[in-house]
N, C-alpha and C. Protein backbone atom coordinates (compact mmCIF):
# COMPACT_ATOMS: atom_id res chain seq x y z
N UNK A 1 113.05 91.00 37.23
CA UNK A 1 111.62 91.06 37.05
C UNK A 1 110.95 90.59 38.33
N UNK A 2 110.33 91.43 39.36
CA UNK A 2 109.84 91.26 40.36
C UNK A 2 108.55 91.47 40.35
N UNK A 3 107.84 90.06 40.93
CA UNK A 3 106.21 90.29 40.28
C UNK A 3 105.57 91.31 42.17
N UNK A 4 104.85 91.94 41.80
CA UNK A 4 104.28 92.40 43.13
C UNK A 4 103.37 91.49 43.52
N UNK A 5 103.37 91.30 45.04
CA UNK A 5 102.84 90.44 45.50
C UNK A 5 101.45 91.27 46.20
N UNK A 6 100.14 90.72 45.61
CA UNK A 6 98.57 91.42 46.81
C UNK A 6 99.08 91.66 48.20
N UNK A 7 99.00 92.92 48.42
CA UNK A 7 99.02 93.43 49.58
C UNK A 7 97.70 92.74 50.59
N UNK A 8 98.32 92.33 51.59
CA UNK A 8 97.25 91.51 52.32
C UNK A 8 96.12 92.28 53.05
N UNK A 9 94.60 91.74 53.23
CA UNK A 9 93.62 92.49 53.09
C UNK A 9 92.91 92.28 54.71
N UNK A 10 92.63 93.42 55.48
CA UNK A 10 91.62 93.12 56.98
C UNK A 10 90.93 92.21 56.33
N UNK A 11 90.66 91.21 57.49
CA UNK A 11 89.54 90.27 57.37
C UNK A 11 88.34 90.15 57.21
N UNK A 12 87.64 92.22 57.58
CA UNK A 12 86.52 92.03 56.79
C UNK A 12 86.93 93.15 55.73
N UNK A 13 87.53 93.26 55.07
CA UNK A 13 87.72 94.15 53.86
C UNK A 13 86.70 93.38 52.77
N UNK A 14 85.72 92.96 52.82
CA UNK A 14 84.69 92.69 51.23
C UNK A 14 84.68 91.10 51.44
N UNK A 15 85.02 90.76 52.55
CA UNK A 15 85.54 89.37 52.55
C UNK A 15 83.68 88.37 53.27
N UNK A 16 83.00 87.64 52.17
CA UNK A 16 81.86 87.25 52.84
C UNK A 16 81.53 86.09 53.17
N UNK A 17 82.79 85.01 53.27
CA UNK A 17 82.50 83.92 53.05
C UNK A 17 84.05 83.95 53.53
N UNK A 18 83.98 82.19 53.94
CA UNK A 18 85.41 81.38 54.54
C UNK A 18 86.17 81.22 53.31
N UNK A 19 85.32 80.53 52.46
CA UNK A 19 85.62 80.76 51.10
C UNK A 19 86.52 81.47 50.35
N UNK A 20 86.20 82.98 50.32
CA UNK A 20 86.39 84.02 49.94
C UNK A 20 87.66 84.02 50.60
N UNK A 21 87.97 84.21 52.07
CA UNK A 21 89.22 84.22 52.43
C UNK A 21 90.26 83.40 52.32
N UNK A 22 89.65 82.06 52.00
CA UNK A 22 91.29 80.67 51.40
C UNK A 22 91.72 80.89 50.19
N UNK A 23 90.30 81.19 49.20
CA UNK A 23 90.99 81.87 48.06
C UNK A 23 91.78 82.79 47.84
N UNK A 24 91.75 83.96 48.86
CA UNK A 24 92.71 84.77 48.83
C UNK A 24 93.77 84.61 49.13
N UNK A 25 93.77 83.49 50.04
CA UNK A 25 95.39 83.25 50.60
C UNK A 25 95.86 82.32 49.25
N UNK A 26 95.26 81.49 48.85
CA UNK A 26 95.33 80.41 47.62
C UNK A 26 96.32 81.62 46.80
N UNK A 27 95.66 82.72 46.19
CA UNK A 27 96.38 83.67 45.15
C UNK A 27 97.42 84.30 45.64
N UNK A 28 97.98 84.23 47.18
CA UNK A 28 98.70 84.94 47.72
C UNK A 28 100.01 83.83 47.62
N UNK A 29 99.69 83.36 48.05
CA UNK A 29 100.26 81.60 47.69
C UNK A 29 100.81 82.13 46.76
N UNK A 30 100.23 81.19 45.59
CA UNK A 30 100.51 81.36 44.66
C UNK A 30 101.17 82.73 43.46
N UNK A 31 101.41 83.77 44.23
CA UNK A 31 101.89 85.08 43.66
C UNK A 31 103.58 84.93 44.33
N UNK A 32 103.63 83.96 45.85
CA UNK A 32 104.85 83.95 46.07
C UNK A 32 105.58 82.62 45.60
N UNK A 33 105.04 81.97 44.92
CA UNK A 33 105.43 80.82 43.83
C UNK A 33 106.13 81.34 42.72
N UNK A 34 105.24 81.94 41.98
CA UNK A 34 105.37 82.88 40.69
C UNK A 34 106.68 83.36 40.88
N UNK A 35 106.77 84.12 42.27
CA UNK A 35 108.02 85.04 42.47
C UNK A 35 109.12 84.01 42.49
N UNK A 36 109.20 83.33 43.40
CA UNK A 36 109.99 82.18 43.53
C UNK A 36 110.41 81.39 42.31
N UNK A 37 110.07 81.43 41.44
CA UNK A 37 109.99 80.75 39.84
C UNK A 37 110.59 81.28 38.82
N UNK A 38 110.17 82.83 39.52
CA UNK A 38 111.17 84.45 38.41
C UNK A 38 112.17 84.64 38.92
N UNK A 39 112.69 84.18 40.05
CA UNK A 39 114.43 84.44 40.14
C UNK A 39 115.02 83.08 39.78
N UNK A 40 114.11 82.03 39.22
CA UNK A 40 115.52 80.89 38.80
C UNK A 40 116.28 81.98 37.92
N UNK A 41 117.56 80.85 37.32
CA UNK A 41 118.41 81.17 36.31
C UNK A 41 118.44 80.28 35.66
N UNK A 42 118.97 81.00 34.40
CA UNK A 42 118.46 79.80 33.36
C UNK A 42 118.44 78.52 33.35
N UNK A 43 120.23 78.15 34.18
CA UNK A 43 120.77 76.77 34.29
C UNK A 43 119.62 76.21 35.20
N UNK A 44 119.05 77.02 36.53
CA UNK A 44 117.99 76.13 36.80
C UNK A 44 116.72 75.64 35.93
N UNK A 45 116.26 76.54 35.28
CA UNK A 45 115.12 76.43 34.48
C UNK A 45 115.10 75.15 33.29
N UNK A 46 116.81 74.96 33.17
CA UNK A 46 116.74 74.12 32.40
C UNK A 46 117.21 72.42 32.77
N UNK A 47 117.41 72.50 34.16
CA UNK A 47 117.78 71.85 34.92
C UNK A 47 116.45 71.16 35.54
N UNK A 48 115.30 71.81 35.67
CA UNK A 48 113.95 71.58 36.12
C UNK A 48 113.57 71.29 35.12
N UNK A 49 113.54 71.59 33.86
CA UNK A 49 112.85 70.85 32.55
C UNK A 49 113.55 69.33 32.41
N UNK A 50 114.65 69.44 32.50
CA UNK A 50 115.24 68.22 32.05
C UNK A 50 114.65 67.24 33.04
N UNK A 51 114.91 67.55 34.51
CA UNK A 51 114.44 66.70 35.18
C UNK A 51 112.73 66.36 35.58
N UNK A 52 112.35 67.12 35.28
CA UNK A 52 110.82 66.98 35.16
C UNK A 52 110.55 65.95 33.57
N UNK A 53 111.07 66.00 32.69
CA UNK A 53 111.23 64.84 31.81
C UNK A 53 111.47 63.65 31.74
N UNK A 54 112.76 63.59 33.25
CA UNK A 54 113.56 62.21 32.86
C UNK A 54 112.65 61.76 34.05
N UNK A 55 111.67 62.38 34.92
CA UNK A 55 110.88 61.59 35.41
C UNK A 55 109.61 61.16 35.42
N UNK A 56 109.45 61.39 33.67
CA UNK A 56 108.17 61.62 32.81
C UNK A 56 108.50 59.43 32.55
N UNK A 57 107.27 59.36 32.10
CA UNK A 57 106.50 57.75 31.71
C UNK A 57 107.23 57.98 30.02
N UNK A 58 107.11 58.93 29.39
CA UNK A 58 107.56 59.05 28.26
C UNK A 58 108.67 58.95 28.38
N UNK A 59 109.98 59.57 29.14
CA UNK A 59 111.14 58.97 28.79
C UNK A 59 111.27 58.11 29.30
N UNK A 60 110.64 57.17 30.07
CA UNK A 60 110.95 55.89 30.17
C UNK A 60 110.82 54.93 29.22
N UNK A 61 109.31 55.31 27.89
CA UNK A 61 109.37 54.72 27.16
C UNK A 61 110.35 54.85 25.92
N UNK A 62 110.45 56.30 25.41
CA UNK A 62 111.89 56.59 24.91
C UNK A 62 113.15 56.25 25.07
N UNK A 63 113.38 55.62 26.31
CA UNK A 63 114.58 54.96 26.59
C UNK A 63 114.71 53.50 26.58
N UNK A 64 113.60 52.62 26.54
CA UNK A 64 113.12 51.58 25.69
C UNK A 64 113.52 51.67 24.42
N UNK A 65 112.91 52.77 23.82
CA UNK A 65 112.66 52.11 22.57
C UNK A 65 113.93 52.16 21.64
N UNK A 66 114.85 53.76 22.59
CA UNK A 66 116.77 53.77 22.09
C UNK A 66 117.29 52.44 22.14
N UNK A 67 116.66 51.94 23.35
CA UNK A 67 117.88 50.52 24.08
C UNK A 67 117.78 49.78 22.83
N UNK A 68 116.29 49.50 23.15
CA UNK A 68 115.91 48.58 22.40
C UNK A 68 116.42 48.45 20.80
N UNK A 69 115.72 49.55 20.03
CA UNK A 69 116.17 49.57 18.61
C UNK A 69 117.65 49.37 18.68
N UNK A 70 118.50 49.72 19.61
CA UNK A 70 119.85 49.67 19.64
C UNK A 70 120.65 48.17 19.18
N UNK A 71 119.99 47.71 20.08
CA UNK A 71 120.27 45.95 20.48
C UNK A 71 119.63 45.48 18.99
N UNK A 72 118.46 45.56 18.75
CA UNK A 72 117.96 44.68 17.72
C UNK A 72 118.67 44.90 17.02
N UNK A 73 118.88 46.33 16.35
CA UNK A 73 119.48 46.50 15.40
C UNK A 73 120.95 46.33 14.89
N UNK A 74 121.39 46.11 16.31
CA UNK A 74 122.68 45.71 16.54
C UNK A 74 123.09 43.63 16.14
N UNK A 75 121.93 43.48 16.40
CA UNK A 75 122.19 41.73 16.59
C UNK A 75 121.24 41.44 15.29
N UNK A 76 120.71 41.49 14.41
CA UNK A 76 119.92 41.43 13.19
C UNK A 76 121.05 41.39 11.85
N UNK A 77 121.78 42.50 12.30
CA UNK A 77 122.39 42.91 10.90
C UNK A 77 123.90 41.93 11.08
N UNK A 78 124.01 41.86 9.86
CA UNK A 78 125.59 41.12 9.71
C UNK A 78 126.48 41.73 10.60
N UNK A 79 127.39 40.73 10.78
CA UNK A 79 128.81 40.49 11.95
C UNK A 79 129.13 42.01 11.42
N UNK A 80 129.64 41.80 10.24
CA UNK A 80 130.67 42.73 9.83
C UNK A 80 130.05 44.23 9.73
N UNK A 81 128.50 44.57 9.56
CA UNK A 81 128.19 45.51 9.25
C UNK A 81 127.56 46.08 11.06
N UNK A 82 127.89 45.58 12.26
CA UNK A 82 127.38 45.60 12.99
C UNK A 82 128.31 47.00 13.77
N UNK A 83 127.70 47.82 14.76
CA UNK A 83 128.72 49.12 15.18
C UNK A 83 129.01 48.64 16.11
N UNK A 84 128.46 48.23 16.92
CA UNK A 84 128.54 48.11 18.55
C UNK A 84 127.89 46.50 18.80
N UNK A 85 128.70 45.35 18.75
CA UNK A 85 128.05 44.12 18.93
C UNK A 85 128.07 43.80 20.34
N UNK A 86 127.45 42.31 20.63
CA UNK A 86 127.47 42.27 21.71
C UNK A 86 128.63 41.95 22.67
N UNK A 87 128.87 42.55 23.90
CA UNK A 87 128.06 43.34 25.14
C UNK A 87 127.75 44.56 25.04
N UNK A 88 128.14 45.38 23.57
CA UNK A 88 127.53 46.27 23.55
C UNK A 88 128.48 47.15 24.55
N UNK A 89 129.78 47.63 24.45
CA UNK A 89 130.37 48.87 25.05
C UNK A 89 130.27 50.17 24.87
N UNK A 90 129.74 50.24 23.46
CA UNK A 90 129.12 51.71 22.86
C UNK A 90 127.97 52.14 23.53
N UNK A 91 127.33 51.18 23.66
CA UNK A 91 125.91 51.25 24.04
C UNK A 91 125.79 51.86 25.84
N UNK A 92 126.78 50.54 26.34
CA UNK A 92 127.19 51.16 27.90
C UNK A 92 127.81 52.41 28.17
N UNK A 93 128.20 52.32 27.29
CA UNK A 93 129.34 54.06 27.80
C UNK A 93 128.98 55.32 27.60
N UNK A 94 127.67 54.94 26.74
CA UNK A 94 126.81 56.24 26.19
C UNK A 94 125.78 56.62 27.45
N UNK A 95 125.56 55.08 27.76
CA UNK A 95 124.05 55.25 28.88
C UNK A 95 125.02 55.68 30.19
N UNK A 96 126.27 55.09 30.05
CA UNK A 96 127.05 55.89 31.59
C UNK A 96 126.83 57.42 31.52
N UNK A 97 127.80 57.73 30.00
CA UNK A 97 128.04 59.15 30.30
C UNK A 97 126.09 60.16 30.45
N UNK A 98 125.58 59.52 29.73
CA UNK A 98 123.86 59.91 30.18
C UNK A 98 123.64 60.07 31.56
N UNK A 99 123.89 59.19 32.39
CA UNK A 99 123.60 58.80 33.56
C UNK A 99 124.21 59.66 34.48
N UNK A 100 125.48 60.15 34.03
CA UNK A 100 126.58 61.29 34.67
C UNK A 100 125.49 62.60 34.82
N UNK A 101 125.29 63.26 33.86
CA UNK A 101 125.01 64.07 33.43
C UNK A 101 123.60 64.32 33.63
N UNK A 102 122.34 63.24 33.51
CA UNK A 102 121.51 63.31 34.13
C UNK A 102 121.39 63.35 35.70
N UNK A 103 122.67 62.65 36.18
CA UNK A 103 122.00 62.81 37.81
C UNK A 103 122.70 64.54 38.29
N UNK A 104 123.64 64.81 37.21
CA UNK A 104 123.75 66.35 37.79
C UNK A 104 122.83 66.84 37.92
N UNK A 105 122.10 67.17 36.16
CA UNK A 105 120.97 68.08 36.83
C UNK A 105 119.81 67.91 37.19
N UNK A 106 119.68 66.94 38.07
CA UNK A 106 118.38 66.37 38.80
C UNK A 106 119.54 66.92 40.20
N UNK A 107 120.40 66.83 40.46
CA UNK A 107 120.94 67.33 41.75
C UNK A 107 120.64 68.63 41.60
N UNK A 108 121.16 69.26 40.07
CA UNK A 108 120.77 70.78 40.61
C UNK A 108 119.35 70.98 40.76
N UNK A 109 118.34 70.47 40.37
CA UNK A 109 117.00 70.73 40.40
C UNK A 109 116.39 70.41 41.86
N UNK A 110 116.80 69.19 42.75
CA UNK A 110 116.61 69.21 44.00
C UNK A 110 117.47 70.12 44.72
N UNK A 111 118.92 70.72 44.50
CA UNK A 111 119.20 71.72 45.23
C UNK A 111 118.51 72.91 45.32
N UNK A 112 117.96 73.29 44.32
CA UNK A 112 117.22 74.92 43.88
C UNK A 112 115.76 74.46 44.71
N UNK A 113 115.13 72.99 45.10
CA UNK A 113 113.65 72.65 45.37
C UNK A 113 114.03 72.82 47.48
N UNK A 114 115.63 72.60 47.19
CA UNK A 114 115.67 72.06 48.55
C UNK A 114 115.49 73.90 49.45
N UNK A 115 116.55 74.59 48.45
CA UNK A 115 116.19 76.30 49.05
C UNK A 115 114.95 77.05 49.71
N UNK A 116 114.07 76.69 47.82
CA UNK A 116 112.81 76.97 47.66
C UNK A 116 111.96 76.33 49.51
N UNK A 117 112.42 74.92 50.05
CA UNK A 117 111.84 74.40 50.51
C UNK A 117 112.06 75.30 51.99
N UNK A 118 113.15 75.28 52.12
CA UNK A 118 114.07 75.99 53.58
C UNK A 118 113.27 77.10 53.41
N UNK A 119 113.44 78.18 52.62
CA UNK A 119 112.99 79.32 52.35
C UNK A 119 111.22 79.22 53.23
N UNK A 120 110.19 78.56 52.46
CA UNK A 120 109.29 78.09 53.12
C UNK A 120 108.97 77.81 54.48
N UNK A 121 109.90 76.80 54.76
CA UNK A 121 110.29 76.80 56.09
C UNK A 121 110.18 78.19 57.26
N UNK A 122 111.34 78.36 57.10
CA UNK A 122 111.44 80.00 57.46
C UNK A 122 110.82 80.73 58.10
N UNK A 123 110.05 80.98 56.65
CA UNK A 123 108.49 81.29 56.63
C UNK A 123 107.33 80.85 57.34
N UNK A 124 106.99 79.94 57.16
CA UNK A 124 106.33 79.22 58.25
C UNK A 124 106.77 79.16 59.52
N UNK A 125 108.41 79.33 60.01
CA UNK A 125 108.18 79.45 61.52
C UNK A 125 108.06 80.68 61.79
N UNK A 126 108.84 81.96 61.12
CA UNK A 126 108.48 83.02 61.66
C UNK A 126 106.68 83.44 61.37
N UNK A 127 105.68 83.28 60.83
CA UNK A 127 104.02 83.21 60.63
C UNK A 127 104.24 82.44 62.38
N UNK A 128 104.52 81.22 62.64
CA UNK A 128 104.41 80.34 63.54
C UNK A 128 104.85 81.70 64.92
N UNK A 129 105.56 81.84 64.99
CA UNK A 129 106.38 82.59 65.95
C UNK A 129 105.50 84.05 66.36
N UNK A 130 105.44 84.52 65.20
CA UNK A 130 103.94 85.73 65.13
C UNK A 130 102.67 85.56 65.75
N UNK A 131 102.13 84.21 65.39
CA UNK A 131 100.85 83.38 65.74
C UNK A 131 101.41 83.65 67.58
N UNK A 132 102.14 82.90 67.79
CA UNK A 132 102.05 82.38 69.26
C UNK A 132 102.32 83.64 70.21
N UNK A 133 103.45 84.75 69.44
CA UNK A 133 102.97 86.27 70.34
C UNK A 133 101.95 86.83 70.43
N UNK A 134 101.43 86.68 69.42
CA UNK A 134 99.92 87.38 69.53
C UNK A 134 99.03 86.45 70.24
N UNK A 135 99.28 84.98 70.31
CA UNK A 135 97.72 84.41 71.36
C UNK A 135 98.31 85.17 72.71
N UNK A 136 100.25 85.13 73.08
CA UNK A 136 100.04 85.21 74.62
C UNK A 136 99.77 86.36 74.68
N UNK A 137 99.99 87.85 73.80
CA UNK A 137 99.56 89.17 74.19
C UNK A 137 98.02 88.97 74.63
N UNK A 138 97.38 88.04 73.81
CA UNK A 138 95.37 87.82 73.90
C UNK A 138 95.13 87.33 75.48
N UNK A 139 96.07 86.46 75.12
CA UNK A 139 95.65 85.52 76.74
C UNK A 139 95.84 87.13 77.97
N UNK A 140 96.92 87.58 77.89
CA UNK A 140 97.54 88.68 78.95
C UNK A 140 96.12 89.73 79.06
N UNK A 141 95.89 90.20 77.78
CA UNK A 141 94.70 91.03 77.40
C UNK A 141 93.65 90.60 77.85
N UNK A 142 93.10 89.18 78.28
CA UNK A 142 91.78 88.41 78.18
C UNK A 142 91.99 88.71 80.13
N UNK A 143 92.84 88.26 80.47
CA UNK A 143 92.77 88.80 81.78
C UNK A 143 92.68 89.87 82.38
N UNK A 144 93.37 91.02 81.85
CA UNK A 144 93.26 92.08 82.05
C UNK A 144 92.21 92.44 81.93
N UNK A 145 91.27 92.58 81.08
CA UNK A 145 89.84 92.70 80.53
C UNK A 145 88.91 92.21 81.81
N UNK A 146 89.45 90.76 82.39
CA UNK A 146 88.61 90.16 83.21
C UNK A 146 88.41 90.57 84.57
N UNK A 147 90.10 90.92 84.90
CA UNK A 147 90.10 92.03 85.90
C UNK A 147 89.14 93.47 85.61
N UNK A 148 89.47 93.97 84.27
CA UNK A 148 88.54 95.38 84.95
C UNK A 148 87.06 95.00 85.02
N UNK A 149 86.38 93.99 84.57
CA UNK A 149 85.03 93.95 84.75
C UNK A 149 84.62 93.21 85.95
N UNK A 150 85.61 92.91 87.02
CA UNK A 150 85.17 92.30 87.97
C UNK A 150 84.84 90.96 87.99
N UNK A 151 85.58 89.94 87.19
CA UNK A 151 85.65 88.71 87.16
C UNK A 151 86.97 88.34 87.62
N UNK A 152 86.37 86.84 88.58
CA UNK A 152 87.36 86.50 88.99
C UNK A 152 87.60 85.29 88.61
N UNK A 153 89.04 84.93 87.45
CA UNK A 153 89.16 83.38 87.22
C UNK A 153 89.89 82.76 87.94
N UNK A 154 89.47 81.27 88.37
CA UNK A 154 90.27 80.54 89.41
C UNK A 154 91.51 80.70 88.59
N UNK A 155 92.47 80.28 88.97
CA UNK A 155 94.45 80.48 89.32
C UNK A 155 94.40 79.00 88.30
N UNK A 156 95.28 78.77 86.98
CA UNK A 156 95.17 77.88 86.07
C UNK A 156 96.81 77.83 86.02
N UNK A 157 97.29 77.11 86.05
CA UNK A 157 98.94 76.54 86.20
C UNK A 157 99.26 76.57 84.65
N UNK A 158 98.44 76.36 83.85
CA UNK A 158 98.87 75.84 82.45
C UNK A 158 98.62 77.55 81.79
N UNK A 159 97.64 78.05 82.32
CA UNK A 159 97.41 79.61 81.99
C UNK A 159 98.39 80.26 82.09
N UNK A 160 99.04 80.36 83.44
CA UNK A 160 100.22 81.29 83.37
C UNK A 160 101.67 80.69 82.75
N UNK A 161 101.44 79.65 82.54
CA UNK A 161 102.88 79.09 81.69
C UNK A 161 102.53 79.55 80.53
N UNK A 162 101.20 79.44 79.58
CA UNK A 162 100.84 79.51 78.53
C UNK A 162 101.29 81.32 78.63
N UNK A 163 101.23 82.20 79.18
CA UNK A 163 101.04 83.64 79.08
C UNK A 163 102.75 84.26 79.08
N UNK A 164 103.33 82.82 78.91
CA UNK A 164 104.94 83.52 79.38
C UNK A 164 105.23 83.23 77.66
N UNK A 165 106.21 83.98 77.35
CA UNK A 165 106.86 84.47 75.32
C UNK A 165 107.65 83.30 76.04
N UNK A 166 106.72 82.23 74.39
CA UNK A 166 108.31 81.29 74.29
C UNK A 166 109.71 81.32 73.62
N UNK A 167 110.33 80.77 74.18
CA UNK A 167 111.86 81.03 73.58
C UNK A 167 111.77 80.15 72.42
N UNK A 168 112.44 80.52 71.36
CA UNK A 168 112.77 79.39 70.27
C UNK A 168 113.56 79.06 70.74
N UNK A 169 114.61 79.25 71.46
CA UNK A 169 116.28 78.76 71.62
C UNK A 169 115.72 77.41 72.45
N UNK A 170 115.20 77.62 73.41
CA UNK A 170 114.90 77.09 74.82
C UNK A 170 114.56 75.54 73.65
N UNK A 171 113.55 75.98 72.96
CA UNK A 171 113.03 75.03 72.14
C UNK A 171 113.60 73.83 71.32
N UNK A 172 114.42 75.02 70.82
CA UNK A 172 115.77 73.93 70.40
C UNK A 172 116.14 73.20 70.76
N UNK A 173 116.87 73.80 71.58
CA UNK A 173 117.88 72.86 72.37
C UNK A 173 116.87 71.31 73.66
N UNK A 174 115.73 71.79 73.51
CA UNK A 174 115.00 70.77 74.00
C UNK A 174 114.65 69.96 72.95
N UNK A 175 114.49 69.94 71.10
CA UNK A 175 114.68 69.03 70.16
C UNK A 175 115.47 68.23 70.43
N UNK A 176 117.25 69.35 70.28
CA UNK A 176 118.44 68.77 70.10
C UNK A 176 118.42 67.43 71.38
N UNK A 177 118.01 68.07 72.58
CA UNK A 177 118.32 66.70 73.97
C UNK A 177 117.48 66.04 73.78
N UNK A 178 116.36 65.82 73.13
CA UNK A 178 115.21 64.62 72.97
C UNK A 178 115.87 63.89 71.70
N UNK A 179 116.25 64.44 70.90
CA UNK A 179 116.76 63.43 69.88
C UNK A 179 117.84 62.87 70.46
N UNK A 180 119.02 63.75 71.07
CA UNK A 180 120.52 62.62 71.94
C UNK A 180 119.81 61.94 71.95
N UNK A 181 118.64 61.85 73.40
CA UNK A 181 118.35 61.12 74.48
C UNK A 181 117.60 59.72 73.39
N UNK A 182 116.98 60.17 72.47
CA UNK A 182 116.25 59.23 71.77
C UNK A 182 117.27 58.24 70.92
N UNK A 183 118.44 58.80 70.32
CA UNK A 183 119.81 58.27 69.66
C UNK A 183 120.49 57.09 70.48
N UNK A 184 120.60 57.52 71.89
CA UNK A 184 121.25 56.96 72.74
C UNK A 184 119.92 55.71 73.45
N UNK A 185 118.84 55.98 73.44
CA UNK A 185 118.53 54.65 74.09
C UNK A 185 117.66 53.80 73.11
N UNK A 186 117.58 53.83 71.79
CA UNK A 186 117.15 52.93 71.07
C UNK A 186 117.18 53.31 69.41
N UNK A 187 118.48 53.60 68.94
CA UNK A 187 118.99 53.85 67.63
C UNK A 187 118.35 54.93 67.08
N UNK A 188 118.65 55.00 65.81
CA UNK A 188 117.32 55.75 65.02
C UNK A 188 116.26 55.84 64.81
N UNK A 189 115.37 55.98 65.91
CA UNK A 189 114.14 55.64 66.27
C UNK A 189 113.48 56.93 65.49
N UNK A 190 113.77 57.74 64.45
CA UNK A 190 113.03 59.19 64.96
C UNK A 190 113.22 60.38 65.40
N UNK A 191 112.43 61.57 65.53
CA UNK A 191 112.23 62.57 66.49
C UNK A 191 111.41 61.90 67.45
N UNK A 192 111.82 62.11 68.68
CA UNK A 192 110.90 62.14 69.92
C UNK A 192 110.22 63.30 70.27
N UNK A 193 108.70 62.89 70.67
CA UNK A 193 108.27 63.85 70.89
C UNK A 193 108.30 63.97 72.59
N UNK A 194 108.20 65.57 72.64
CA UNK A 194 107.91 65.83 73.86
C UNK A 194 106.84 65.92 74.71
């Protein structure tokens, strides 16, 4: 079940207000959420319920009130009629095997959030990567333009670096040596910036 996503619209297609255009991205957003939501599988779906519960105020109080009624009811009633007395090993071994089993699927629910998240990612650098070809094609264009009308702009050092396609790689690997370099002269300090 693949939801179609709004085909994205020129900027003045009916568009009259700033307004008008965040909202659109808002629903665009949100249509690739939707999508993102229709390919879980079940085990996730139910893996995200569970854990969206066990980090609900209500099961915290629900798990009070098990413990609790547990114990009272455990230490109230006669020796002999008692299931699980105290230290209570029934009681522990139940909340272990709980505890097993809950932190699975809270793992699977942050694995499926962690995708969702990368995925995003992604996304955002290639938009990012798009953005920055198109300013330097503008910048290249803005001169050219300036040349044919007979303007002359003084010579800008940061202009013509700015007008050269950046490398992602280049980029990288200038992360990767700022973090060494940052590792090596004062621990885990961070990303360093450049």
């Amino acid at each position: 079940m693949e939801t179609e996503l709004p085909r994205p619209e020129p900027p003045d297609a009916g568009a009259r207000s700033a307004e008008e255009l965040t909202r659109r991205n808002v629903e665009r957003i949100q249509a690739l959420e939707r999508e993102e939501h229709g390919k879980a599988s079940t085990a996730d779906r139910v893996a995200d319920a569970i854990a969206n519960f066990v980090g609900s105020i209500t099961f915290v109080w629900v798990t009070v009130l098990l413990i609790g009624g547990w114990v009272v009811g455990n230490v109230v009633v006669a020796q002999d009629d008692r299931i699980d007395s105290f230290p209570f090993p029934l009681l522990t071994l139940v909340l272990s095997i709980e505890a097993i089993f809950l932190s699975i699927f809270i793992l699977m629910s942050q694995n499926r959030a962690a995708r969702v998240s990368e995925k995003r990612s992604h996304l955002d650098l290639q938009l990012n990567l798009l953005s920055e070809q198109e300013n330097t094609k503008m910048l290249l264009m803005l001169e050219d333009i300036a040349k044919a009308v007979g303007h002359r702009t003084p010579s800008d050092p940061e202009v013509r670096v700015l007008e050269q396609a950046t490398e992602p790689e280049a980029l990288s690997r200038q992360i990767d040596q700022a973090a060494d370099d940052g590792g090596e002269k004062g621990g885990d300090s961070g990303p360093a910036s450049s």
